[in-house]
Protein backbone atom coordinates (compact mmCIF):
# COMPACT_ATOMS: atom_id res chain seq x y z
CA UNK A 1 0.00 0.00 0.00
CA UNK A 2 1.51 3.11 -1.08
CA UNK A 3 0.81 6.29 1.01
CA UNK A 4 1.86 10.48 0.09
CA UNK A 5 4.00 12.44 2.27
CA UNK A 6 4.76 11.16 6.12
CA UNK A 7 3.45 14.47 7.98
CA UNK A 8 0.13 12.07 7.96
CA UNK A 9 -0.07 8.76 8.69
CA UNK A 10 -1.24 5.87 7.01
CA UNK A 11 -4.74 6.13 8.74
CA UNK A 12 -5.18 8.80 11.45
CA UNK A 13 -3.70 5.81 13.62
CA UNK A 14 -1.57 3.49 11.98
CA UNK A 15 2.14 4.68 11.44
CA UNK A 16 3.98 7.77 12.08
CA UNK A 17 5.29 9.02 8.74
CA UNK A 18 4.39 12.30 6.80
CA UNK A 19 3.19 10.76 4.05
CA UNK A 20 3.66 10.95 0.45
CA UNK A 21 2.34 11.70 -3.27
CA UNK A 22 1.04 7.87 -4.36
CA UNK A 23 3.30 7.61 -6.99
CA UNK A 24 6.20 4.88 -8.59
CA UNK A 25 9.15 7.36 -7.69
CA UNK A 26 7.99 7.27 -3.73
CA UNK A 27 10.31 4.14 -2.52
CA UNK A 28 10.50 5.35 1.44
CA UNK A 29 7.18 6.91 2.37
CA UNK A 30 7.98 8.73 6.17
CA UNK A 31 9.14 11.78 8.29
CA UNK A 32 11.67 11.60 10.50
CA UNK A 33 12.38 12.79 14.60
CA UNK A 34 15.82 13.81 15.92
CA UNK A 35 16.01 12.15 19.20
CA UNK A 36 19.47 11.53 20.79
CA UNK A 37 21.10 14.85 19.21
CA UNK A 38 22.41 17.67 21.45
CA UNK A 39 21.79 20.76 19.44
CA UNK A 40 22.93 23.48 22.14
CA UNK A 41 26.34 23.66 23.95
CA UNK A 42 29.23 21.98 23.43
CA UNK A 43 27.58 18.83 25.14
CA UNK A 44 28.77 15.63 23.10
CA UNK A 45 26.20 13.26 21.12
CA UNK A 46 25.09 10.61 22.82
CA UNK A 47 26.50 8.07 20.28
CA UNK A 48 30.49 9.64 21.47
CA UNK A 49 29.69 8.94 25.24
CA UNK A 50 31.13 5.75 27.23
CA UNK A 51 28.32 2.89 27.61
CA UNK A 52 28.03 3.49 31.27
CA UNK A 53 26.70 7.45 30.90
CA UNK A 54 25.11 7.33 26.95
CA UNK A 55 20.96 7.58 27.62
CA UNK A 56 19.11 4.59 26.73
CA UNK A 57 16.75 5.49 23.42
CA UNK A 58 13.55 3.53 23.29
CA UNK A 59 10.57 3.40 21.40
CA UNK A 60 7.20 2.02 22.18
CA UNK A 61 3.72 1.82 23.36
CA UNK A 62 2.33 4.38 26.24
CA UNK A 63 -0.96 4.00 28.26
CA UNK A 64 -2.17 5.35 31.01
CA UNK A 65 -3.63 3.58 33.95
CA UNK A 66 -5.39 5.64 36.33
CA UNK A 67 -2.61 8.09 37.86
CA UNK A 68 0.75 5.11 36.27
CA UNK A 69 1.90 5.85 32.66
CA UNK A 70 2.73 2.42 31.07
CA UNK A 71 4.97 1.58 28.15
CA UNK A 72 5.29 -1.30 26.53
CA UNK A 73 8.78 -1.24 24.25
CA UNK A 74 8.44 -1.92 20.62
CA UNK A 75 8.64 -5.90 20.54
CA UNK A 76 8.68 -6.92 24.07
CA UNK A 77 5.47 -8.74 25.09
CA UNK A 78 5.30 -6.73 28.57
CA UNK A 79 4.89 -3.45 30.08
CA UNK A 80 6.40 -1.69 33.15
CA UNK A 81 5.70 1.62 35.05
CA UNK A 82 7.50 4.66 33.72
CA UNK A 83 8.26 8.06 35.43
CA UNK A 84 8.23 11.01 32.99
CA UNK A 85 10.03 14.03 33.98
CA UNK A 86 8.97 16.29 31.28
CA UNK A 87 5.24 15.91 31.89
CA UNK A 88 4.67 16.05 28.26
CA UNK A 89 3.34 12.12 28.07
CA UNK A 90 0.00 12.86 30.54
CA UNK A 91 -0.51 16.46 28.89
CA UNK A 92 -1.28 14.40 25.35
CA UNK A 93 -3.66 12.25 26.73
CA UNK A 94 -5.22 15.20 28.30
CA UNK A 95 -5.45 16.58 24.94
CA UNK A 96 -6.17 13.72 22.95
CA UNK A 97 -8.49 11.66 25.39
CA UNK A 98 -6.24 8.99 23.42
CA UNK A 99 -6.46 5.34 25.42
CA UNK A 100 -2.61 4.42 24.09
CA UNK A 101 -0.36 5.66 21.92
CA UNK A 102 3.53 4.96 19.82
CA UNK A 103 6.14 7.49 21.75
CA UNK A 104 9.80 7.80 21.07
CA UNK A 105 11.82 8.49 24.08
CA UNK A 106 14.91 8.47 26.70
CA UNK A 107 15.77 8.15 29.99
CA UNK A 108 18.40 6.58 32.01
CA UNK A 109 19.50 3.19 32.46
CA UNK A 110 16.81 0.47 33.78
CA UNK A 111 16.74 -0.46 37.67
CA UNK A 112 15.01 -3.59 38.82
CA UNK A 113 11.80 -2.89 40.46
CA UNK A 114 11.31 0.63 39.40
CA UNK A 115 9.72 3.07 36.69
CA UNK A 116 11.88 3.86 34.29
CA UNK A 117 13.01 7.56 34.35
CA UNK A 118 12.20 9.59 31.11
CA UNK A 119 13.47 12.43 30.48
CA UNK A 120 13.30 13.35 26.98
CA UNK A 121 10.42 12.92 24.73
CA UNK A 122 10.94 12.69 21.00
CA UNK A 123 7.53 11.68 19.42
CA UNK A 124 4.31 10.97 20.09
CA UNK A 125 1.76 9.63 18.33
CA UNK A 126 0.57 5.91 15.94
CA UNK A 127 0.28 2.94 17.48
CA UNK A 128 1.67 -0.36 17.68
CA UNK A 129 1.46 -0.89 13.88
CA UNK A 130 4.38 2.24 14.28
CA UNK A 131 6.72 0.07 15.24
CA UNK A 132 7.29 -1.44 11.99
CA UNK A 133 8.48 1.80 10.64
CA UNK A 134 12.07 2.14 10.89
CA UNK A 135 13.82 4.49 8.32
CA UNK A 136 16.43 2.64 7.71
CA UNK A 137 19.46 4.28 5.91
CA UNK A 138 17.66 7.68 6.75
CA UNK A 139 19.94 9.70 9.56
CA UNK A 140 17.00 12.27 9.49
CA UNK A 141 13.66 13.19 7.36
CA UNK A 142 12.02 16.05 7.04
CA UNK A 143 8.79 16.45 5.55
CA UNK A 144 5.77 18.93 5.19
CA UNK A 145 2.19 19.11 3.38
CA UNK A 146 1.11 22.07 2.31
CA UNK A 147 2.78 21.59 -0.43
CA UNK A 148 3.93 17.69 -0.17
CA UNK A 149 7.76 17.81 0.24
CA UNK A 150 10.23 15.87 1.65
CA UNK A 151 14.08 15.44 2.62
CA UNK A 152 16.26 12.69 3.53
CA UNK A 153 19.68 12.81 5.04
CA UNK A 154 21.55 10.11 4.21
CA UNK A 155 25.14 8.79 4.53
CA UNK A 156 25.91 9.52 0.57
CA UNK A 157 23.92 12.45 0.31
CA UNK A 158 20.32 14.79 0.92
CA UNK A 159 17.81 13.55 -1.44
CA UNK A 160 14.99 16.27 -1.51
CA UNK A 161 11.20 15.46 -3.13
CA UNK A 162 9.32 17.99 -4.49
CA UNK A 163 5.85 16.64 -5.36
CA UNK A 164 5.31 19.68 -7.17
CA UNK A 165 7.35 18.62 -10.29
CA UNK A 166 7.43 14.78 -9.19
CA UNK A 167 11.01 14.61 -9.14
CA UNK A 168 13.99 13.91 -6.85
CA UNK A 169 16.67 15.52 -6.34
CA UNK A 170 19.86 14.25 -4.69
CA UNK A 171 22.47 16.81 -3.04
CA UNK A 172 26.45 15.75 -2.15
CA UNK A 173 26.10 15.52 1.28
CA UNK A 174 28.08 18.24 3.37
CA UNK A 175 28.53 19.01 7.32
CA UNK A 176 25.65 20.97 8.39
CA UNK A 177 26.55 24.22 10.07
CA UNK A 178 24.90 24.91 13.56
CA UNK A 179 21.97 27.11 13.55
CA UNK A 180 20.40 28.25 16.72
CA UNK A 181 18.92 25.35 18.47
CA UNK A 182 19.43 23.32 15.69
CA UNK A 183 21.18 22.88 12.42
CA UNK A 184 21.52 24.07 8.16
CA UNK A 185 22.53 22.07 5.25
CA UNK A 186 23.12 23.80 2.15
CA UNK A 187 24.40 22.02 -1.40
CA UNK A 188 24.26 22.57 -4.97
CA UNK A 189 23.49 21.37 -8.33
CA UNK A 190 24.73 22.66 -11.34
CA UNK A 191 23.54 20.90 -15.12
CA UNK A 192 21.28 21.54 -17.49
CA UNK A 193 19.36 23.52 -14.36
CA UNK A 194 20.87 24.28 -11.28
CA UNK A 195 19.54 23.77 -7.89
CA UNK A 196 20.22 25.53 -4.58
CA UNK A 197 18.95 23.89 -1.08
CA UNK A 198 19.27 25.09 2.17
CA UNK A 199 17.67 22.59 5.18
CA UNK A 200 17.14 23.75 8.32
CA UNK A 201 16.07 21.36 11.33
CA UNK A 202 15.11 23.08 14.65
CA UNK A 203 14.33 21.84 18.19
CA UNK A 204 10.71 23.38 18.17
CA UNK A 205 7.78 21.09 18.83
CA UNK A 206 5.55 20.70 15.78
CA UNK A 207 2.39 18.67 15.01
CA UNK A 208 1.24 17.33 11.71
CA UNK A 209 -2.40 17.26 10.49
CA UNK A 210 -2.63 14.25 11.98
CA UNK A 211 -1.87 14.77 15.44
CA UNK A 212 1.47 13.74 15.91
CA UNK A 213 3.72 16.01 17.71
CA UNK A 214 7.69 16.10 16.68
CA UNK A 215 10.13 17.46 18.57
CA UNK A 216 11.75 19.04 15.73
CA UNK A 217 10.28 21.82 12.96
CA UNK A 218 12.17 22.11 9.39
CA UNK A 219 12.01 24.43 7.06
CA UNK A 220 13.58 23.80 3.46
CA UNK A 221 14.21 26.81 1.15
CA UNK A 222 15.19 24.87 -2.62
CA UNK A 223 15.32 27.48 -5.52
CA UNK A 224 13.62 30.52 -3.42
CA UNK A 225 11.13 28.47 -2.80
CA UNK A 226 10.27 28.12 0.68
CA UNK A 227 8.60 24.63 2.38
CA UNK A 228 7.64 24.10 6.77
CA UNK A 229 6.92 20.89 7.70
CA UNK A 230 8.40 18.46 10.75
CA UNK A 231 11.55 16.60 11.68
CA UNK A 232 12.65 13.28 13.39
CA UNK A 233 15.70 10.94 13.38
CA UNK A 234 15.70 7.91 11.58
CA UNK A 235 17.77 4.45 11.30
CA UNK A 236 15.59 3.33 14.16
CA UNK A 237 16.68 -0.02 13.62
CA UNK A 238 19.90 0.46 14.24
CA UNK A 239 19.42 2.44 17.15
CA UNK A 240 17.33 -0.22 19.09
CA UNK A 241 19.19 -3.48 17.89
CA UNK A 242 21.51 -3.78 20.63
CA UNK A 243 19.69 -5.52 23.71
CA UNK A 244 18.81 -8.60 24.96
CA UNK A 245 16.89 -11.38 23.23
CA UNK A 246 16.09 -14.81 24.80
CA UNK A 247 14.44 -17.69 23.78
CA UNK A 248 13.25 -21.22 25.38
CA UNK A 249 13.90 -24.12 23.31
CA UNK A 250 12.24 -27.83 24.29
CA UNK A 251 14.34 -30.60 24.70
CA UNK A 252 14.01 -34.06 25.01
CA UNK A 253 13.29 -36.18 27.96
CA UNK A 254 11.85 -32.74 29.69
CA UNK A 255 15.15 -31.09 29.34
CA UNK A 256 14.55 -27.45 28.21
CA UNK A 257 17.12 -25.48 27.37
CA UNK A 258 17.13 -21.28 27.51
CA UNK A 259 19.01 -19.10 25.27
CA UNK A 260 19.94 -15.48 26.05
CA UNK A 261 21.82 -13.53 23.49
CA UNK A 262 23.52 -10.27 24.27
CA UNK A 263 24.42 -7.55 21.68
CA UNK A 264 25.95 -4.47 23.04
CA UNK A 265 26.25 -0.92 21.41
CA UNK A 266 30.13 -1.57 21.41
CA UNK A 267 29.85 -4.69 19.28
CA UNK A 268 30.27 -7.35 21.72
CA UNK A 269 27.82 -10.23 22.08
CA UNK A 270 27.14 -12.90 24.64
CA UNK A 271 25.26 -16.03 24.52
CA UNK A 272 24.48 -18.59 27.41
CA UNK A 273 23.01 -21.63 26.77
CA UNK A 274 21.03 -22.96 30.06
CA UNK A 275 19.75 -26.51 30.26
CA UNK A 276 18.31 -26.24 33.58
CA UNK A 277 20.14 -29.36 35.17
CA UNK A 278 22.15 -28.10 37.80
CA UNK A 279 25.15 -28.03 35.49
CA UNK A 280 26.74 -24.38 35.03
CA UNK A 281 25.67 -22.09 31.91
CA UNK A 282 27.50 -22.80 28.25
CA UNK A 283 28.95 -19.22 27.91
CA UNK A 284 30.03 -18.09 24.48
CA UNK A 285 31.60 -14.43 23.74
CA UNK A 286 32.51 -12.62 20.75
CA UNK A 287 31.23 -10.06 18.47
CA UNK A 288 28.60 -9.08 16.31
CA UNK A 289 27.60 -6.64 13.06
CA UNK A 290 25.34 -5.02 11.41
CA UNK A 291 25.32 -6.61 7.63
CA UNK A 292 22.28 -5.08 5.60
CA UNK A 293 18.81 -4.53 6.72
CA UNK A 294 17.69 -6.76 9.19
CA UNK A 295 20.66 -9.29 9.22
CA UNK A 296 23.22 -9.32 11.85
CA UNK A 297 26.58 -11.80 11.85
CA UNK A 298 27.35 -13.06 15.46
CA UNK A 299 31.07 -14.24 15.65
CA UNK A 300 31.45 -16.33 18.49
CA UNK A 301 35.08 -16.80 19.44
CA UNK A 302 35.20 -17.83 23.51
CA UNK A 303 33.14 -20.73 25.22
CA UNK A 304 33.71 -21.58 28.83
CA UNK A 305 36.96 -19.28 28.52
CA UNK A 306 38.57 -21.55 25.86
CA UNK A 307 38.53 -20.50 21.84
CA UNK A 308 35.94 -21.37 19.63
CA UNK A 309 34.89 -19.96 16.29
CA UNK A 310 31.25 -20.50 15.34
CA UNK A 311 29.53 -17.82 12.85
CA UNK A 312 25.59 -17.29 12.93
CA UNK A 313 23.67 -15.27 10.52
CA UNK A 314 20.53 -13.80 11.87
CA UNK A 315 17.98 -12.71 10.01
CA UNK A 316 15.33 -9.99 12.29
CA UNK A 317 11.56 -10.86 11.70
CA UNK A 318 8.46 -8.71 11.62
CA UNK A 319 8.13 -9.42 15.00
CA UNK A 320 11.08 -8.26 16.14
CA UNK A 321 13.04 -11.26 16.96
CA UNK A 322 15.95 -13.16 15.47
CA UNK A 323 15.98 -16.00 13.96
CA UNK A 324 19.40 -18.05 12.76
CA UNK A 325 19.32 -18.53 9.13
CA UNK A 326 20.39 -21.58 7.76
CA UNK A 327 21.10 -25.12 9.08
CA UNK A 328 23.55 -24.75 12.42
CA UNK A 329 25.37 -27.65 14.09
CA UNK A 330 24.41 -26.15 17.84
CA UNK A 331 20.51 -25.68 17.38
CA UNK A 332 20.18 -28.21 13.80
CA UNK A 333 18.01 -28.01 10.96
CA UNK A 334 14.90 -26.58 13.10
CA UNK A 335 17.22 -23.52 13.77
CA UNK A 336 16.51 -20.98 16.73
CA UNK A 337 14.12 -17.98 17.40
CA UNK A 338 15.13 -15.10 19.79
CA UNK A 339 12.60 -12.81 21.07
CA UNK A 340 13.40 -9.49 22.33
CA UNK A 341 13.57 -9.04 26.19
CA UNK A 342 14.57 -5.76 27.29
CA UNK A 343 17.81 -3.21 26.63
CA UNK A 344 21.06 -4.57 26.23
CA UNK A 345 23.20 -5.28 29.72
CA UNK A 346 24.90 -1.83 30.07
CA UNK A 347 21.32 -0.08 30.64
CA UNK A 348 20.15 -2.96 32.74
CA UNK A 349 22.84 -3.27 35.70
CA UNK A 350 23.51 0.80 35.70
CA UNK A 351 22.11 2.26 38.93
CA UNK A 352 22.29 6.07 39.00
């Protein structure tokens, strides 16, 4: 199903993309939020920070039960109390009289037993359908209605759509300059008609037509010609990868065995194989990467403190959860699922 310009969403609650013109040319229909990205100060990103102080980034589902917000993370089949500091959360279901709805946030690092502490609020709005929506490739979007336009920065350049004339335009990517509370691209084209482009993404809230509020407002100026519209971050994929995935796996003669894999932000992964007889866990370390969309290589090269080498592709299903492609000599022909849990280990044993 094709859709027009994320600033809408596929129905007023599906997903939470501006959408697009319903054309052949629209590949990547969706708008984009900056979340994670310190636009004031000379405060590092979050990505440069040591594991033990970077905020953990999550996305999800948000209800509210009586007085207790609830969120439910994108994939995990439970929810836990959260405690939001900015007090934005409870003043959109105020608004909206909405019974749930798909939020982008962070907070700091998870501690057993209670709410989670948010204190930055990226998104808000979709529903559990929103999940599915990633942006991959896409470091930010921008997008606006009125008219349809849209911009993607990528890693190889800033591909702007201008519904207007149906066409697509792709800019050599350049370091943005810093603008205020936010930050300005500007490129070039020069051929048989030159272009001009300046993008400017701004920490201002700003709500599309169908209710959903970004924390960032753009504003794209290509040829004179000047287009508003909203912001976000993409490559949500990427972002949330890293975590904890787990999986129970029947065995014969009553003998279940449980599976935890865990893939850090710093590219190390750990898997423990329990089989629940009183013998100690199989522990396997090594490393793992990103390969293409939705596939990850795990490169085990430690068990039980003595060298190993075993590779295992895994391919990430619609659900959210991992599953090893091809035939393996650990798990055989019938191969293994991994659900996701929760965060990976550095946001679960931090206490601040």
């Amino acid at each position: 199903m094709n859709y027009w310009l994320i600033i809408s969403i596929q129905s007023v609650s599906s997903n939470t993309h501006m959408t697009f013109f319903k054309n052949s040319y629209l590949k990547y229909p969706f708008i984009v939020v900056i979340s994670g990205l310190v636009l004031a100060g000379c405060k590092p990103k979050p990505a440069d920070l040591p594991d033990e102080e970077r905020p953990l980034f999550r996305r999800g589902i948000v209800s509210l039960m009586g007085d207790e917000l609830k969120f439910q993370a994108c994939y995990v089949n439970k929810d836990e109390l959260i405690s939001d500091h900015t007090g934005k959360l409870k003043k959109r279901f105020a608004r909206t009289a909405a019974p749930v709805f798909y939020a982008e946030l962070t907070g700091d690092h998870m501690v057993p037993g209670e709410p989670w502490q948010v204190h930055q609020v990226h998104l808000m709005g979709g529903n559990q359908s929103t999940c599915g929506y990633e942006l991959s490739d896409n470091e930010y979007r921008a997008a606006g209605n009125d008219p349809l336009w849209i911009a993607d920065i990528r890693e190889d350049g800033l591909y702007v759509q201008d519904y207007g004339k149906l066409s697509q335009l792709i800019f050599p990517r350049k370091q943005p300059m810093r603008s205020g509370s936010g930050f300005e691209w500007h490129g070039q084209l020069e051929g048989t008609e030159s272009f001009s482009v300046t993008l400017t993404l701004e920490k201002r809230w700003c709500r599309d037509q169908f209710d959903i509020d970004y924390e960032y407002s753009s504003r794209m100026i290509l040829n004179g010609k000047v287009f508003t519209g909203c912001a976000r971050q993409g490559n949500l994929e990427k972002r949330t990868l890293p975590g904890l995935y787990t999986s129970l796996l029947a065995g014969a003669n009553g003998l279940d065995r449980f599976v935890s894999l865990d893939l850090a932000s710093d590219k190390t992964a750990i898997l423990t194989q329990d089989y629940r007889n009183s013998q100690p866990l199989i522990l396997q370390k090594g490393t793992w990467k990103h390969l293409s969309k939705g596939k990850i290589l795990v490169h085990l090269t430690e068990i039980d403190g003595r060298e190993d080498n075993e590779l295992l592709i895994f391919q990430r299903d619609k659900r959210g959860g991992l599953v090893v492609k091809g035939y393996s000599s650990t798990y055989g022909s019938k191969g293994l699922r991994l659900e996701r849990a929760g965060p990976e280990r550095v946001h679960r044993r931090f206490n601040r």
